[in-house]
N, C-alpha and C. Protein backbone atom coordinates (compact mmCIF):
# COMPACT_ATOMS: atom_id res chain seq x y z
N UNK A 1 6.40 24.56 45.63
CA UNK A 1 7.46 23.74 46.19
C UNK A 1 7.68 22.53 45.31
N UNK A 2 7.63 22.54 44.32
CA UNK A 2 7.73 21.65 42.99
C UNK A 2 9.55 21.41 42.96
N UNK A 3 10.08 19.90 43.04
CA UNK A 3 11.29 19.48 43.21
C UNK A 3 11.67 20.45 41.33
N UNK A 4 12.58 20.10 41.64
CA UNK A 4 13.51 20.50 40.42
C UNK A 4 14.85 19.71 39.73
N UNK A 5 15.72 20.22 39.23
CA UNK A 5 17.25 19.49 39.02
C UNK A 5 17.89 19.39 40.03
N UNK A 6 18.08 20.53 41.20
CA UNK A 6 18.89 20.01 42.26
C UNK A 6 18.38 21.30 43.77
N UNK A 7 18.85 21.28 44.58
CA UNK A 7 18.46 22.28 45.73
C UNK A 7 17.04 22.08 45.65
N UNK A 8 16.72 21.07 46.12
CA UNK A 8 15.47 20.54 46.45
C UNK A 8 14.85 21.03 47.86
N UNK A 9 16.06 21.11 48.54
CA UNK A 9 15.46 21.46 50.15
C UNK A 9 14.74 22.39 50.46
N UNK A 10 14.15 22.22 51.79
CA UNK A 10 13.04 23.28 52.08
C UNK A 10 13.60 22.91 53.78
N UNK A 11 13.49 23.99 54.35
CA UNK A 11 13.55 24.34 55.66
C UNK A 11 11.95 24.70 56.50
N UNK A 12 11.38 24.41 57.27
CA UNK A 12 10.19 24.84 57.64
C UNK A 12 10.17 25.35 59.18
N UNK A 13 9.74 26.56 59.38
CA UNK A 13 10.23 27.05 60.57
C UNK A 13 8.37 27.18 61.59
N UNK A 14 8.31 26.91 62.13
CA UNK A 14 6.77 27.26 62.79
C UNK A 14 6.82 28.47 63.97
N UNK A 15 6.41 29.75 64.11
CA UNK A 15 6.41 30.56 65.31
C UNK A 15 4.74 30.86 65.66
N UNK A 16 4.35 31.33 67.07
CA UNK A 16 2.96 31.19 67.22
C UNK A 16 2.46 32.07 66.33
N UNK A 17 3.09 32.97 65.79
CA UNK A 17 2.20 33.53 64.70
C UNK A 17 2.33 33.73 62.85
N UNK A 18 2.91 32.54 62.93
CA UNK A 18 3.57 32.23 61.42
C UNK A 18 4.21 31.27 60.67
N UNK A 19 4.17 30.39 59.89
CA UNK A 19 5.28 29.59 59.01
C UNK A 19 6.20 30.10 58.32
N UNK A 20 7.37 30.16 58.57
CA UNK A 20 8.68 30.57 57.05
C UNK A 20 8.88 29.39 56.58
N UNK A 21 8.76 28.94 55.36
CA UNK A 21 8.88 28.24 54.63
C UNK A 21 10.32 28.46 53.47
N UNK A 22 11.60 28.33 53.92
CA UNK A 22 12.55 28.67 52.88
C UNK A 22 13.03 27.54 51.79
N UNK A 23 13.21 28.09 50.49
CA UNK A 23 13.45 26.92 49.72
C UNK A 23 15.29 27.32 49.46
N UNK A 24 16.06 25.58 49.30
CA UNK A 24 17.35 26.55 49.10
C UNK A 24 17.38 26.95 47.95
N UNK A 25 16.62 26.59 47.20
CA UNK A 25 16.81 27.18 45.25
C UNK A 25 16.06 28.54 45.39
N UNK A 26 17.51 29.40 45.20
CA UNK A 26 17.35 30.86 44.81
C UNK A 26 17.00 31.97 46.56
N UNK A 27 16.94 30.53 47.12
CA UNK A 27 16.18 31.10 49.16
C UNK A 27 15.60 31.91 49.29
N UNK A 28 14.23 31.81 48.01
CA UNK A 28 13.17 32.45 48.16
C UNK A 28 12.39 31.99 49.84
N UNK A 29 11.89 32.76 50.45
CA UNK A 29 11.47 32.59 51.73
C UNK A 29 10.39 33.18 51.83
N UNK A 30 9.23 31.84 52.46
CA UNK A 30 7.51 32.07 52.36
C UNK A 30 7.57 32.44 53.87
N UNK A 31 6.73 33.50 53.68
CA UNK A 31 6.30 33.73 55.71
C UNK A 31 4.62 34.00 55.38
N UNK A 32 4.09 33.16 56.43
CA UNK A 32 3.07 33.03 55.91
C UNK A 32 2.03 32.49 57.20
N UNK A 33 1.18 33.69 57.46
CA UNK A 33 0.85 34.22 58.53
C UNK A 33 -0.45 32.74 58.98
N UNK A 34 -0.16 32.90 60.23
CA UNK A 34 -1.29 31.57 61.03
C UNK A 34 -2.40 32.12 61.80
N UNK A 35 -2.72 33.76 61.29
CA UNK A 35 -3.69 34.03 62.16
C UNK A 35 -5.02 34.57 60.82
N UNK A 36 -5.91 35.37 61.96
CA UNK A 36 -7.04 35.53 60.54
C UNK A 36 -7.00 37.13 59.96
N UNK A 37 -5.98 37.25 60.21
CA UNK A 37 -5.93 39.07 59.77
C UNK A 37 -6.47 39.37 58.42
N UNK A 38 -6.74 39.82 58.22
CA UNK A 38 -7.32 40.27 56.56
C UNK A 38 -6.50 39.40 55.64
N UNK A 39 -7.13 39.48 54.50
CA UNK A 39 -6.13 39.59 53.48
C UNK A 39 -5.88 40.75 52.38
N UNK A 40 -5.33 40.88 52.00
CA UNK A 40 -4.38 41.92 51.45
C UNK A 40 -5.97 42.10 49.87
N UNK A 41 -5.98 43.74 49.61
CA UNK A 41 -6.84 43.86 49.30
C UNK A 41 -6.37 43.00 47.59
N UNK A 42 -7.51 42.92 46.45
CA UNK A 42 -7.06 42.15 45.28
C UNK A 42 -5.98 43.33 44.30
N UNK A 43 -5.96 44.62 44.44
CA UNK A 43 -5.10 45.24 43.46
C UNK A 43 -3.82 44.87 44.05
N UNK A 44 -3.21 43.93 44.88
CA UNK A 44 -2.22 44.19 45.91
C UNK A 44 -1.63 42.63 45.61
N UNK A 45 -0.53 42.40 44.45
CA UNK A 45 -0.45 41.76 43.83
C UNK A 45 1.24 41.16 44.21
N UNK A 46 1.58 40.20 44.96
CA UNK A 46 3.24 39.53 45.06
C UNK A 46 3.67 38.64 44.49
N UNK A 47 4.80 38.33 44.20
CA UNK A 47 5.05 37.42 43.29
C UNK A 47 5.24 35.52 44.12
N UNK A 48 4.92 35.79 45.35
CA UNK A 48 4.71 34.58 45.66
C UNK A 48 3.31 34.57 46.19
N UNK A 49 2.40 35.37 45.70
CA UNK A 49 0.82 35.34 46.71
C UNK A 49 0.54 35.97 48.16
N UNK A 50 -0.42 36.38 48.64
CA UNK A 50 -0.94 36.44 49.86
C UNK A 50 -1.12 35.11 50.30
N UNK A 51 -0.73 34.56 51.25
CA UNK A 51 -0.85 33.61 52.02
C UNK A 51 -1.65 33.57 53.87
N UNK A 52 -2.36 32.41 53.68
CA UNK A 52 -2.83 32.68 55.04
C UNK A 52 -3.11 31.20 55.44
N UNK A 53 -2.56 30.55 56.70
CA UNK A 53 -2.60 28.71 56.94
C UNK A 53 -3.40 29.09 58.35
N UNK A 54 -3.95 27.53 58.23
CA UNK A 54 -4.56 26.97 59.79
C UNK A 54 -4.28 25.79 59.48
N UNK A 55 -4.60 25.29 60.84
CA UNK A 55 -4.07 23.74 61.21
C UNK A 55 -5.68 23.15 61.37
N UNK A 56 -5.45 21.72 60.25
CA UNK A 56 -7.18 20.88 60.37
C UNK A 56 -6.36 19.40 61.18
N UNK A 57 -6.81 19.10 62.32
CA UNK A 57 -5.77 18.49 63.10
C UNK A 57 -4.50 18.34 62.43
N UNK A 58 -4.10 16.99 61.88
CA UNK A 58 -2.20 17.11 62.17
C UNK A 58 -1.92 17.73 60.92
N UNK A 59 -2.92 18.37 60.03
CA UNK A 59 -1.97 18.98 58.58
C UNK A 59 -2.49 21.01 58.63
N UNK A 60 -1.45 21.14 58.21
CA UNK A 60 -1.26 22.74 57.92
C UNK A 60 -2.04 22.95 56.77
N UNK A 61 -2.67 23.67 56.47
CA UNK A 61 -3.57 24.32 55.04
C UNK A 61 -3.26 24.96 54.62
N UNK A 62 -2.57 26.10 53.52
CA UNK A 62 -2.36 26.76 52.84
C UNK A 62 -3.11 27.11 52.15
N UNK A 63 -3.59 28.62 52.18
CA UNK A 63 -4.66 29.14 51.20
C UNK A 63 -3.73 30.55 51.23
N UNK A 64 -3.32 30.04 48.91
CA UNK A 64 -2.53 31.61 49.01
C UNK A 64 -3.49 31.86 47.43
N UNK A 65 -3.62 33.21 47.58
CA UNK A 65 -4.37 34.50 46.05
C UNK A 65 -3.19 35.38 46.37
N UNK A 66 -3.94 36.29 45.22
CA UNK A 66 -3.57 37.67 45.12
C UNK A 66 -1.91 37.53 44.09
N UNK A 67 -1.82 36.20 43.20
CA UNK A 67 -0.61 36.21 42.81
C UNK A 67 -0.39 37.58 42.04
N UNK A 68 0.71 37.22 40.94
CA UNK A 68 1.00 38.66 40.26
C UNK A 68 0.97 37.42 38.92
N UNK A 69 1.05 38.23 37.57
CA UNK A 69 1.03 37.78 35.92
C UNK A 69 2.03 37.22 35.79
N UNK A 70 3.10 37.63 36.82
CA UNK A 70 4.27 37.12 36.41
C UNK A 70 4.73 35.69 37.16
N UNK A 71 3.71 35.30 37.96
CA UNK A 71 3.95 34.13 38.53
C UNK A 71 4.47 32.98 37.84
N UNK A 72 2.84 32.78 36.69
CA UNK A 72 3.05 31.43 35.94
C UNK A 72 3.63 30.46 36.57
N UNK A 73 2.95 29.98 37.11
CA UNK A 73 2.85 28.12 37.59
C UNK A 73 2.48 27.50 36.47
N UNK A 74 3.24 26.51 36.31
CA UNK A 74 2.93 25.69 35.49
C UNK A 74 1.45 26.33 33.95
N UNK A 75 1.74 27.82 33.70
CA UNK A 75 0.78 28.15 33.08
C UNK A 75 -0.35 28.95 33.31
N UNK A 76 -0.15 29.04 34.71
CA UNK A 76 -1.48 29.87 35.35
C UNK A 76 -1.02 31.30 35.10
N UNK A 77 -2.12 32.34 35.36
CA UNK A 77 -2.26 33.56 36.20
C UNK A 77 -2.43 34.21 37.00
N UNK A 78 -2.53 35.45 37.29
CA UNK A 78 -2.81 36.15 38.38
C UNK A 78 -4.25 35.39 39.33
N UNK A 79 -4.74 35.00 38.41
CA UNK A 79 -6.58 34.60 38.65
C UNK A 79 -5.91 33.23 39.96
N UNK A 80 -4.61 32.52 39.89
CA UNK A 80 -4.65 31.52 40.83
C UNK A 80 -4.79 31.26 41.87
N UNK A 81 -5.38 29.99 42.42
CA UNK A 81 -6.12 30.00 44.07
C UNK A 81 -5.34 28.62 44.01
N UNK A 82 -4.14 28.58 45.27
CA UNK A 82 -3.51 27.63 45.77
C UNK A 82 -3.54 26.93 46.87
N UNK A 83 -4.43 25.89 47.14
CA UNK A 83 -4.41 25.26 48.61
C UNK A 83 -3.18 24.31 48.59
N UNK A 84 -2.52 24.74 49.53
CA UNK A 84 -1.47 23.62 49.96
C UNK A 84 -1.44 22.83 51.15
N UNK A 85 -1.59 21.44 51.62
CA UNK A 85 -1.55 20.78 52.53
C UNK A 85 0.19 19.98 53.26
N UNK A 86 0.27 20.06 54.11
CA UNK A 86 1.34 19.93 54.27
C UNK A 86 1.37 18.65 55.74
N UNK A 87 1.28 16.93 55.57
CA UNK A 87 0.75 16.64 56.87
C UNK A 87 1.90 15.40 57.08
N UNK A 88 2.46 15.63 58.39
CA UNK A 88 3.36 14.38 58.56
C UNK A 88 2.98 13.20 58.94
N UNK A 89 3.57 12.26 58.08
CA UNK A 89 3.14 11.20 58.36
C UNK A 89 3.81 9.94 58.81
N UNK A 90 5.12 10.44 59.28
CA UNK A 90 5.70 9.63 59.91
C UNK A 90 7.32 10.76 60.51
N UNK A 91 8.12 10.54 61.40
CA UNK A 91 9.13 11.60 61.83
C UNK A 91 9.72 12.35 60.42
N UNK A 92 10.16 11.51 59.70
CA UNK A 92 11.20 11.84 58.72
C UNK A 92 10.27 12.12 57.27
N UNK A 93 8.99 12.21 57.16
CA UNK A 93 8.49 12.19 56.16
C UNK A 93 6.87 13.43 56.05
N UNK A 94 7.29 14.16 55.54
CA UNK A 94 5.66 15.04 55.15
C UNK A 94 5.06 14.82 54.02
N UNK A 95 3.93 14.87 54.18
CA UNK A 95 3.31 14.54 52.33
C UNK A 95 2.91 15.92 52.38
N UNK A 96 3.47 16.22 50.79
CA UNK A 96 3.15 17.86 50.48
C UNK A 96 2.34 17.37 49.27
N UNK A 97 1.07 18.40 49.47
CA UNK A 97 -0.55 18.35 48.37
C UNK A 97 -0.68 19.19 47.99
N UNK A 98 -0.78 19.78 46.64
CA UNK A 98 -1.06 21.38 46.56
C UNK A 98 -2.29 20.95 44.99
N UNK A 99 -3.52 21.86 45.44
CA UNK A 99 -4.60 22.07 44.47
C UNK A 99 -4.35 23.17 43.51
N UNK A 100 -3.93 23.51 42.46
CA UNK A 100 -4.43 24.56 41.45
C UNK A 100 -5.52 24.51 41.27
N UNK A 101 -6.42 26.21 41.47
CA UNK A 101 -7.46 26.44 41.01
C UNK A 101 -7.37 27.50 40.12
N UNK A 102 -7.67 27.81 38.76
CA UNK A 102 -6.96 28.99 37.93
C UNK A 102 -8.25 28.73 36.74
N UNK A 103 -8.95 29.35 37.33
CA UNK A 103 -10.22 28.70 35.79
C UNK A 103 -10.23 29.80 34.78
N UNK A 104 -9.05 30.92 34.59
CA UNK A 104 -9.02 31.49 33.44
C UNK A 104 -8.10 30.67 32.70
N UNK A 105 -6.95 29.79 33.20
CA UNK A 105 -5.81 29.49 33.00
C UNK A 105 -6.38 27.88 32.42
N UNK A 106 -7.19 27.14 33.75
CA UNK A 106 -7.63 25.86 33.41
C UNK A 106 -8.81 25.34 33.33
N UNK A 107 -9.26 24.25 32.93
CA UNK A 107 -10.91 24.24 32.78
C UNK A 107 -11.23 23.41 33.82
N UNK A 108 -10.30 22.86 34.89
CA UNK A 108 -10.75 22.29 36.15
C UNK A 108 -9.69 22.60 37.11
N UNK A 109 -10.03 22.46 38.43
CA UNK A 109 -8.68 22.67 39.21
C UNK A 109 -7.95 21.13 39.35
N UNK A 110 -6.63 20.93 39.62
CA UNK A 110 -5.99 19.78 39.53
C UNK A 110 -5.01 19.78 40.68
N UNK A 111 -4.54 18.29 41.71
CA UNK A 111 -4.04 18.37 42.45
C UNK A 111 -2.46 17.34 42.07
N UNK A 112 -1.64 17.69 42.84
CA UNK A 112 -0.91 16.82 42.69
C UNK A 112 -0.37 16.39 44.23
N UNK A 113 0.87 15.43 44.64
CA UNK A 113 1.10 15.30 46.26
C UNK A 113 2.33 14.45 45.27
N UNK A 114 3.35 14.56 46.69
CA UNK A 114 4.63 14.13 46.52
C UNK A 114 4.89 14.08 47.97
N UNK A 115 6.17 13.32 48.36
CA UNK A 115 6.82 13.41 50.07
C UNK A 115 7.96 14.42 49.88
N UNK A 116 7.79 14.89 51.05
CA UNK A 116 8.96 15.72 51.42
C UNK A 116 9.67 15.01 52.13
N UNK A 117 11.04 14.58 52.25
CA UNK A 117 11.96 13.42 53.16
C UNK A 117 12.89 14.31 54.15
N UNK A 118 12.94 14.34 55.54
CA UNK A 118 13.64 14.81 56.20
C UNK A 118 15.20 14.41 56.03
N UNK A 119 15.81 15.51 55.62
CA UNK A 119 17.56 15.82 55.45
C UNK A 119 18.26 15.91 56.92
N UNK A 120 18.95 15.05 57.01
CA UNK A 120 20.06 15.77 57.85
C UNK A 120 21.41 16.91 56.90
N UNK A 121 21.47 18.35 57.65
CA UNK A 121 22.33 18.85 56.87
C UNK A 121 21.64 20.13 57.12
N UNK A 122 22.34 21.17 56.22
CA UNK A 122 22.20 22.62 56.21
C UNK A 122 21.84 22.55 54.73
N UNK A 123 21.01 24.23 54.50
CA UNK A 123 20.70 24.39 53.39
C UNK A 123 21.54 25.32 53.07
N UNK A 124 22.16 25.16 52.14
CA UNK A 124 23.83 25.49 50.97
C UNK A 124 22.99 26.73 50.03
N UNK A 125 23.65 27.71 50.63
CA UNK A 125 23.61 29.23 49.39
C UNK A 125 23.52 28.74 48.02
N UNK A 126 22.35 29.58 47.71
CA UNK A 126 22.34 28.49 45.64
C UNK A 126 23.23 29.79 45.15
N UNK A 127 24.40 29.72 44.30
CA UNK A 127 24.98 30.08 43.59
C UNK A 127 25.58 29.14 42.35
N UNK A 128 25.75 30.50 41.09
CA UNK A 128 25.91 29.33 40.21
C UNK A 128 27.33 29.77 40.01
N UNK A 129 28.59 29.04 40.09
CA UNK A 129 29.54 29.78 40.29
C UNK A 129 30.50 28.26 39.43
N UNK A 130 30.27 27.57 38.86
CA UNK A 130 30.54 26.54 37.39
C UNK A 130 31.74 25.55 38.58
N UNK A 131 31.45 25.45 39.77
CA UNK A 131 32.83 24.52 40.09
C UNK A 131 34.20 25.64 40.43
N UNK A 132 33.41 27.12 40.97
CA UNK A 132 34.53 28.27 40.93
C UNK A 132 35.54 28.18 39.96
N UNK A 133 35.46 27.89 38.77
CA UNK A 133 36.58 27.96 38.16
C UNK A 133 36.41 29.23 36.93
N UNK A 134 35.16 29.96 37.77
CA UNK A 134 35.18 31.32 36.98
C UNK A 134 35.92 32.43 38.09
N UNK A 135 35.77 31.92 39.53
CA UNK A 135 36.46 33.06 40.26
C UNK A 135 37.52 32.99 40.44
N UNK A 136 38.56 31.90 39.32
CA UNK A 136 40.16 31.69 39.06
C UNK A 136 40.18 32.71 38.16
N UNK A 137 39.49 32.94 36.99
CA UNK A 137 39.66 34.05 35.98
C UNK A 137 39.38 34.81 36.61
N UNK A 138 38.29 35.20 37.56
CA UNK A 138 37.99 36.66 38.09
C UNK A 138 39.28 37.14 38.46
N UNK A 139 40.05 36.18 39.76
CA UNK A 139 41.41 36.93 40.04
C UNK A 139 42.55 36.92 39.28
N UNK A 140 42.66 35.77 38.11
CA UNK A 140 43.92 36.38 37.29
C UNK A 140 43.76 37.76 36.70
N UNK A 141 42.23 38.21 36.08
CA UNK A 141 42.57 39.38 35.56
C UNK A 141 42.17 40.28 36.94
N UNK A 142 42.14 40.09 37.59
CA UNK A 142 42.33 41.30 39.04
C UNK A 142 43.47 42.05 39.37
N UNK A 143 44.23 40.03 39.38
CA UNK A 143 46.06 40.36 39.52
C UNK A 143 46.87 41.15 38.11
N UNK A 144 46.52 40.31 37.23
CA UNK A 144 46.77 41.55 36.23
C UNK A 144 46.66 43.15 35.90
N UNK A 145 44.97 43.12 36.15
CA UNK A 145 45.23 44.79 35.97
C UNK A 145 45.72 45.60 37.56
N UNK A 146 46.17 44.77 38.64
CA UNK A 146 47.28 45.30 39.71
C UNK A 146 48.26 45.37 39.45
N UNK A 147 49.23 44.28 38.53
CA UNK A 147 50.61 44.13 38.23
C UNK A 147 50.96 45.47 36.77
N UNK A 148 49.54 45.64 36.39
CA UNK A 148 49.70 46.84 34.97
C UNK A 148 49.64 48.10 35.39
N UNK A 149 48.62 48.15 36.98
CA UNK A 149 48.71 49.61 37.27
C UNK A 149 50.09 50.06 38.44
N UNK A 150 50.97 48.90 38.78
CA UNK A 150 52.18 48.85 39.64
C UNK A 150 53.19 48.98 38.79
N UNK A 151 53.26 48.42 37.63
CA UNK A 151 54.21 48.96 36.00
C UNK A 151 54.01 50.37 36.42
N UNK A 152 52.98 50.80 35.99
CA UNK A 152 52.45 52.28 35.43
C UNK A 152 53.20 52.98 36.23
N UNK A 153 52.72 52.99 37.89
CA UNK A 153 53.25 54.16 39.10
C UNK A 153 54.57 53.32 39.25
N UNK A 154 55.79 52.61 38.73
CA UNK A 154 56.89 52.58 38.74
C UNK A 154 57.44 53.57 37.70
N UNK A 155 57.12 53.09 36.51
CA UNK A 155 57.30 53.95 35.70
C UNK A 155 57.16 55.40 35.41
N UNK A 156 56.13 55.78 36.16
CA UNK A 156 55.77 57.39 36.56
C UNK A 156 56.80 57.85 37.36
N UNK A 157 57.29 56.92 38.82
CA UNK A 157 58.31 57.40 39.43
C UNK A 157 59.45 57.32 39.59
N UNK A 158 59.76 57.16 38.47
CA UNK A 158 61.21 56.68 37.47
C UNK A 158 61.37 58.13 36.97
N UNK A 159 60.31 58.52 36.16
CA UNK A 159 61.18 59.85 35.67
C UNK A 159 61.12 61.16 36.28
């Protein structure tokens, strides 16, 4: 959940047996189970981790493995062990903590923490669409090759 250039938001949903965690960049969406069911055996590899949270009074825990090679966090691998803490600390404000542990990747694990700030608003479909002023060209040449194939079947039923 690392901010970025823009679509920063995150939506957080709680049900008795789960967190969805949606980000609007790209609305990749974490579901991410609150009970103790197994975890997913190690050949069994996703590109956002096995995830599994409990609550240590007022903060959520995040303990996700099982990434895939193609993850790369900031450099890591498959080998990564992610605790994420997630604890509010006032209405409008969560402090988000997340530990990398990756000791093929690093020679210690390292944490970082940032606030998450409560938005008023909806989270906006990420598309990259330049200011739509590519889906003005999409329909001129749409209308064009309509106005070339309405030539054509005039002209066919002309002679």
């Amino acid at each position: 959940m690392m901010p970025s250039a823009y679509n920063n938001n995150f939506q957080i949903v709680q049900t008795p047996g789960f967190v969805a965690i949606e980000g609007e960049m790209v609305h990749d969406t974490r579901r991410i189970l609150l009970d103790s069911s197994p975890r997913l055996p190690p050949s069994v590899r996703q590109w956002k981790g096995d995830s599994r949270a409990h609550w240590e009074d007022d903060t959520l825990v995040i303990d996700t493995t099982n990434f895939t090679r193609e993850t790369r966090f900031r450099g890591s691998d498959e080998n990564l062990h992610l605790t994420e803490r997630l604890t509010m600390v006032d209405k409008d404000t969560i402090m988000y903590r997340f530990t990398v542990d990756n000791p093929t990747a690093f020679v210690r694990p390292w944490t970082a923490e940032y606030p998450l700030l409560r938005q008023d608003g909806l989270l906006y479909e990420y598309a990259c669409h330049e200011g739509n002023s590519g889906l003005v060209g999409i329909l001129k040449a749409a209308r064009s090759d309509e106005a070339k194939a309405a030539a054509k079947d005039r002209l066919e039923t002309t002679k």
